[in-house]
Each structure stands twice: as C-alpha cells, then as structure tokens.
C-alpha atoms as a PDB file:
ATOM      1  CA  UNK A   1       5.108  -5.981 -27.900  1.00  0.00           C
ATOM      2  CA  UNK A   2       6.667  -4.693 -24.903  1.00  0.00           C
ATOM      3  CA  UNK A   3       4.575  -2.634 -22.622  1.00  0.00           C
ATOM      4  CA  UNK A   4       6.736  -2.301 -19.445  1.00  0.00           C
ATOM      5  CA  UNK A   5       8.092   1.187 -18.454  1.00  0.00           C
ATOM      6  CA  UNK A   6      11.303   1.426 -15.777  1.00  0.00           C
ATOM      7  CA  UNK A   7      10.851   4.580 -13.822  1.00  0.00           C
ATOM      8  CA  UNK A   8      14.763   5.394 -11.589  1.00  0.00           C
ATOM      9  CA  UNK A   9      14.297   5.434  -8.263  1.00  0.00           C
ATOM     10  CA  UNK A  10      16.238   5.964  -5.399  1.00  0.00           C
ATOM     11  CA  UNK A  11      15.356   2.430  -3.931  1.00  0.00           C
ATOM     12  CA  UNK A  12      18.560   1.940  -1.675  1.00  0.00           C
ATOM     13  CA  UNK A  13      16.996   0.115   1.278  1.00  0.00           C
ATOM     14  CA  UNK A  14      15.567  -3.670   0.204  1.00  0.00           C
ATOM     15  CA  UNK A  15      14.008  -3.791   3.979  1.00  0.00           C
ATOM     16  CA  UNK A  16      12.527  -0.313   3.839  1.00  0.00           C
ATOM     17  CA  UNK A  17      11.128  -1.627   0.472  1.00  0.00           C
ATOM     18  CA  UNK A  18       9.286  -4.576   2.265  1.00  0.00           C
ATOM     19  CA  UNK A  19       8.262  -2.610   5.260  1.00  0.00           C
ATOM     20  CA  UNK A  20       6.182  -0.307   2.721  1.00  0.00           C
ATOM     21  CA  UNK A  21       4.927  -3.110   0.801  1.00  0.00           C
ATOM     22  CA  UNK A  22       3.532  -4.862   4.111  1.00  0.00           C
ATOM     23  CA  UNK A  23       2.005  -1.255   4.762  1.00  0.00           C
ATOM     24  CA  UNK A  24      -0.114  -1.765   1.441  1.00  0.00           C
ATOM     25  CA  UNK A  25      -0.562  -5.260   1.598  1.00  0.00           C
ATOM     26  CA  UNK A  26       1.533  -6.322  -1.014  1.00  0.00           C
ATOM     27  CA  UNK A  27       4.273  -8.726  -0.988  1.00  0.00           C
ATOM     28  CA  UNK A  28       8.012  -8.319  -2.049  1.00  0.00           C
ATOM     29  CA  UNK A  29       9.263 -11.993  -3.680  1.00  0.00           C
ATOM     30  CA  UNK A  30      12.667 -12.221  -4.013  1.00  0.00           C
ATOM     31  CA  UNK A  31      13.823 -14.307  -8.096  1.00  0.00           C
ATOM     32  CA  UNK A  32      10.579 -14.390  -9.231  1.00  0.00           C
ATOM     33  CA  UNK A  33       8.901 -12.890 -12.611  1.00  0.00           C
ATOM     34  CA  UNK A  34       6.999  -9.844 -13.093  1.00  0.00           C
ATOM     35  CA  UNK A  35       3.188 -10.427 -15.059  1.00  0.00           C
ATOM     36  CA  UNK A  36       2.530  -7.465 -17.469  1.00  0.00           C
ATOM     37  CA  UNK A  37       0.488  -7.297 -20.709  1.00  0.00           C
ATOM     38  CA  UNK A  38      -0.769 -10.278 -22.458  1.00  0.00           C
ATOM     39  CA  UNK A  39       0.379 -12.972 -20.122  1.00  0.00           C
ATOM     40  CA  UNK A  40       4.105 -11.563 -20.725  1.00  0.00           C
ATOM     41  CA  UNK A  41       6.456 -12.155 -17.949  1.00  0.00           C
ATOM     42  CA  UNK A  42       9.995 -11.120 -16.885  1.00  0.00           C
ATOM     43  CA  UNK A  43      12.715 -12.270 -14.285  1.00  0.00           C
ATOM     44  CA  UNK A  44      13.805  -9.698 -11.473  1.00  0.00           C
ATOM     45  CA  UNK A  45      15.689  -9.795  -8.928  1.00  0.00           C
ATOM     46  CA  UNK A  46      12.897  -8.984  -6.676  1.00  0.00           C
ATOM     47  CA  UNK A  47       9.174  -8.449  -7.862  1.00  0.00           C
ATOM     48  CA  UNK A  48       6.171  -6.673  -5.945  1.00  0.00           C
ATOM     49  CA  UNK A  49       3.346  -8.704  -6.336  1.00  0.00           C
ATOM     50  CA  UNK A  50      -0.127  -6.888  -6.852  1.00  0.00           C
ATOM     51  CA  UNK A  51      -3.545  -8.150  -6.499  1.00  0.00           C
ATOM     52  CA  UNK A  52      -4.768  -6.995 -10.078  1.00  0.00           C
ATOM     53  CA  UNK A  53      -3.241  -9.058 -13.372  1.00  0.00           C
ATOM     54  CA  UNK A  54       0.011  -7.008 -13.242  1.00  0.00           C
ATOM     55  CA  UNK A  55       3.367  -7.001 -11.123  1.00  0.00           C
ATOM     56  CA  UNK A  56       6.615  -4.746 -10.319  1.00  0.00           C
ATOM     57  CA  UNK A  57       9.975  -5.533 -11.244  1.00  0.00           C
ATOM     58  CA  UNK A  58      12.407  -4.078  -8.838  1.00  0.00           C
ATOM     59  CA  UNK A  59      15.981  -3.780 -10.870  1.00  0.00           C
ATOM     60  CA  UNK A  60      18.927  -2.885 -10.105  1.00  0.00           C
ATOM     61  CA  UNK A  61      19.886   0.576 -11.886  1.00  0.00           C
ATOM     62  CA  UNK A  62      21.818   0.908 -15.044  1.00  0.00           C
ATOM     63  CA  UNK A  63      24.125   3.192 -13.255  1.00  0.00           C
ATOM     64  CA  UNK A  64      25.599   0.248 -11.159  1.00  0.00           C
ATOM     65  CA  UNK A  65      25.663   2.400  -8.020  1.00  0.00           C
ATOM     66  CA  UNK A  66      23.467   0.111  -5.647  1.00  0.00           C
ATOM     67  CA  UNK A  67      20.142   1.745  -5.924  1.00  0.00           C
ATOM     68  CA  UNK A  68      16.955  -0.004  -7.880  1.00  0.00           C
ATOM     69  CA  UNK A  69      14.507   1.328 -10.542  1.00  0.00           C
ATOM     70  CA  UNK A  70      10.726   0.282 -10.529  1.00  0.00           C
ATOM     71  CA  UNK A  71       9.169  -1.252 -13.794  1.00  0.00           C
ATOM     72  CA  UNK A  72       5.708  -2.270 -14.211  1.00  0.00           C
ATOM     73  CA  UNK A  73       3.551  -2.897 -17.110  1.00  0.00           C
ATOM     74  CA  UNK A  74       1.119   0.766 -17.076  1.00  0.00           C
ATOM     75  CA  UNK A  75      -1.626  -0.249 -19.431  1.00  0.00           C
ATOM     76  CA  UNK A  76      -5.208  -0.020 -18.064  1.00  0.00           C
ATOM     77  CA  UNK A  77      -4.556   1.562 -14.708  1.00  0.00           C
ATOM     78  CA  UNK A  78      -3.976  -2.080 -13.109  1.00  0.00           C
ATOM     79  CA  UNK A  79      -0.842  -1.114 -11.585  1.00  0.00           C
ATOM     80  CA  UNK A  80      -1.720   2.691 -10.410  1.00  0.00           C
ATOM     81  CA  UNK A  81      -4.824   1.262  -8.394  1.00  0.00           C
ATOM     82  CA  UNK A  82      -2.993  -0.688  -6.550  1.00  0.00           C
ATOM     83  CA  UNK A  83       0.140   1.613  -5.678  1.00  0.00           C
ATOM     84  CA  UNK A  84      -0.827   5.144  -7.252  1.00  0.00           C
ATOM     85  CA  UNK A  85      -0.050   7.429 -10.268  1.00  0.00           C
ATOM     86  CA  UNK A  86       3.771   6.880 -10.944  1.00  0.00           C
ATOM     87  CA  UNK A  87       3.874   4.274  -7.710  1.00  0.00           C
ATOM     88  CA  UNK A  88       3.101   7.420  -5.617  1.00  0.00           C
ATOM     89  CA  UNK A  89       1.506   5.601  -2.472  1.00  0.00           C
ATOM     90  CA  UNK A  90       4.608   2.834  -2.529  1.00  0.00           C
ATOM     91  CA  UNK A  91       7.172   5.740  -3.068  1.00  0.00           C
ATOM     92  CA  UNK A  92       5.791   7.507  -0.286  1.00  0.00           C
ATOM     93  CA  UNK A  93       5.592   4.743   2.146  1.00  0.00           C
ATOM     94  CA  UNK A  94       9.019   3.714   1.275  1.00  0.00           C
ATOM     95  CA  UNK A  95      10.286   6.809   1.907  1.00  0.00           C
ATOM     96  CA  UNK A  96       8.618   7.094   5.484  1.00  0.00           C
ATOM     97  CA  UNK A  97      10.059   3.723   6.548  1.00  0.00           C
ATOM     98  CA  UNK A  98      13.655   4.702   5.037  1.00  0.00           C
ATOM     99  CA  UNK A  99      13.038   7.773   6.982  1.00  0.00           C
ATOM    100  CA  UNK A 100      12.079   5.667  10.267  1.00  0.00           C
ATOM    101  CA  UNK A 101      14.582   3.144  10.168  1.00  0.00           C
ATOM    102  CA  UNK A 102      17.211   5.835   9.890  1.00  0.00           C
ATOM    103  CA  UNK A 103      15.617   8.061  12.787  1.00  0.00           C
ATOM    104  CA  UNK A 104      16.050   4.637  15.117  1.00  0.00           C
ATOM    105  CA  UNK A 105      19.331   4.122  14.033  1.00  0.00           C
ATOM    106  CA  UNK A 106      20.922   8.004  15.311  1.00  0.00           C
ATOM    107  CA  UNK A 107      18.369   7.321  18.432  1.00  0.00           C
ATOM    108  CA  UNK A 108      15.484   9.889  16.969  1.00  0.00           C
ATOM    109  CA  UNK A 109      12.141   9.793  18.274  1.00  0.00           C
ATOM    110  CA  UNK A 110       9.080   9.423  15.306  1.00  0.00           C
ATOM    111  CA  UNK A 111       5.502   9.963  15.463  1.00  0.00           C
ATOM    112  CA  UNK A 112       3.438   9.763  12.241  1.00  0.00           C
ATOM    113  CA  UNK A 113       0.693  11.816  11.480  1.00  0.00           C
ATOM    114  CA  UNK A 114      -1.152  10.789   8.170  1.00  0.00           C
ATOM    115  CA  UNK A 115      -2.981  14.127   6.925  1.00  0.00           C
ATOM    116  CA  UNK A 116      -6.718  14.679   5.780  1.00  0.00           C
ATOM    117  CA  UNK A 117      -5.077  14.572   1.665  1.00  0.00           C
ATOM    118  CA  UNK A 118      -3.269  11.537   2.598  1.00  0.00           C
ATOM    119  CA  UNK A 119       0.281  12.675   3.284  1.00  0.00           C
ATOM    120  CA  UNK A 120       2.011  11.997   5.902  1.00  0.00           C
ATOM    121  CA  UNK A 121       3.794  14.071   8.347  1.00  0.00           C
ATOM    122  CA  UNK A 122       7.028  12.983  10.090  1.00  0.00           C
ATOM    123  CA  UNK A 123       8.467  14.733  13.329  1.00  0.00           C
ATOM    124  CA  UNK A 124      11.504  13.532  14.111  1.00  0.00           C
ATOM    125  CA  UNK A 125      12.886  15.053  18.147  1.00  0.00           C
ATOM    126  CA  UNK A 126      15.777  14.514  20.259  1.00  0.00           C
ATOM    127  CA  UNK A 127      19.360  12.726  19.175  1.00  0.00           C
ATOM    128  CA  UNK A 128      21.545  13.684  16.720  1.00  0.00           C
ATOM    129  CA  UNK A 129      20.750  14.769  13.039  1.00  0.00           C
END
C-alpha cells in the first residue's frame, strides 16, 4: 500500500533547492531512493534526505515544463517535523534563496530579517527590478 503524496511545486532552481536544504541541515542526493512507509522505497531523480525514517522525492512535474513536485510519505508526522506542515519551512527557505540568487544576479542588495513568528523578511535596494 502506497502511502506517498506528490504535492506541485514551483521547484525551478535545483541550486536554490540545495541552498535551502543546507539551511535545515538536510542533504539533497542526486539518483537515489526515497524511504516511506514500511521500508518502501522509490527512485528519484533527486531525493531530500531527512533525519527521521522517511525521505523526499523531488520529481520532475507531469506537466513537462521544467519545474519539480515534492513527494514524501506523510504518515506519522515524520516528514512535517523535519520540514513543516505541507514542507512549509523547506518551501519557504527555497523561496528566500531563489529570491537571493536572483537579487545578485540584477546586482540587488539583500538583508534578511527572520521575524519573532518565524518568517522572514526580504528587502531587496538599489539595481534594477
């Protein structure tokens, strides 16, 4: 019995995707396999590997247009302790470095501001938007 879930994401940036998963001390592994429920494992292209008995796939979408979709196996919380409700924490630290990496590229200057609930504010100045 299958217990893995794909969520679609807008995961367009591999690099981005590895600069957030150094943030949270996880490690992206390029052809590897993806634990889930009952010792069941499957290939991805890339997999996130977490410090609790369960893993990420990161899959290319079924729309063919580039961008990845997360799956991970949900059951017991495993997964959302490690990178939030609905990958939350990873989805918002990728989307902080996608943001950076793009600032640096059109010659922005960043500073990051993490807030008392745990967001984080970005103010981008100067350059070119």
């Amino acid at each position: 019995m299958s217990h893995y879930t794909t969520i679609q994401t807008q995961i367009r940036d591999i690099q981005s995707l590895v600069d957030a998963c150094v943030e949270l001390n996880l490690k992206l592994v390029p052809d590897s396999h993806c634990r889930g429920y009952a010792g069941a494992v499957r290939p991805a292209p890339y997999v996130i590997k977490l410090r609790g008995p369960y893993d990420i796939a990161v899959e290319p979408s079924k729309e063919n247009d580039g961008s990845f979709g997360l799956t991970a196996d949900w059951w017991d919380g495993h997964v959302a302790r490690e990178v939030g409700p609905g990958y939350g924490r990873l989805l918002q630290s990728y989307g902080v470095h996608r943001t950076l990496r793009e600032a640096h590229t059109r010659g922005l200057r960043t500073t990051r501001k993490v807030e008392a609930d745990g967001s984080i504010l970005l103010t981008l100045e100067g350059g070119v938007l």
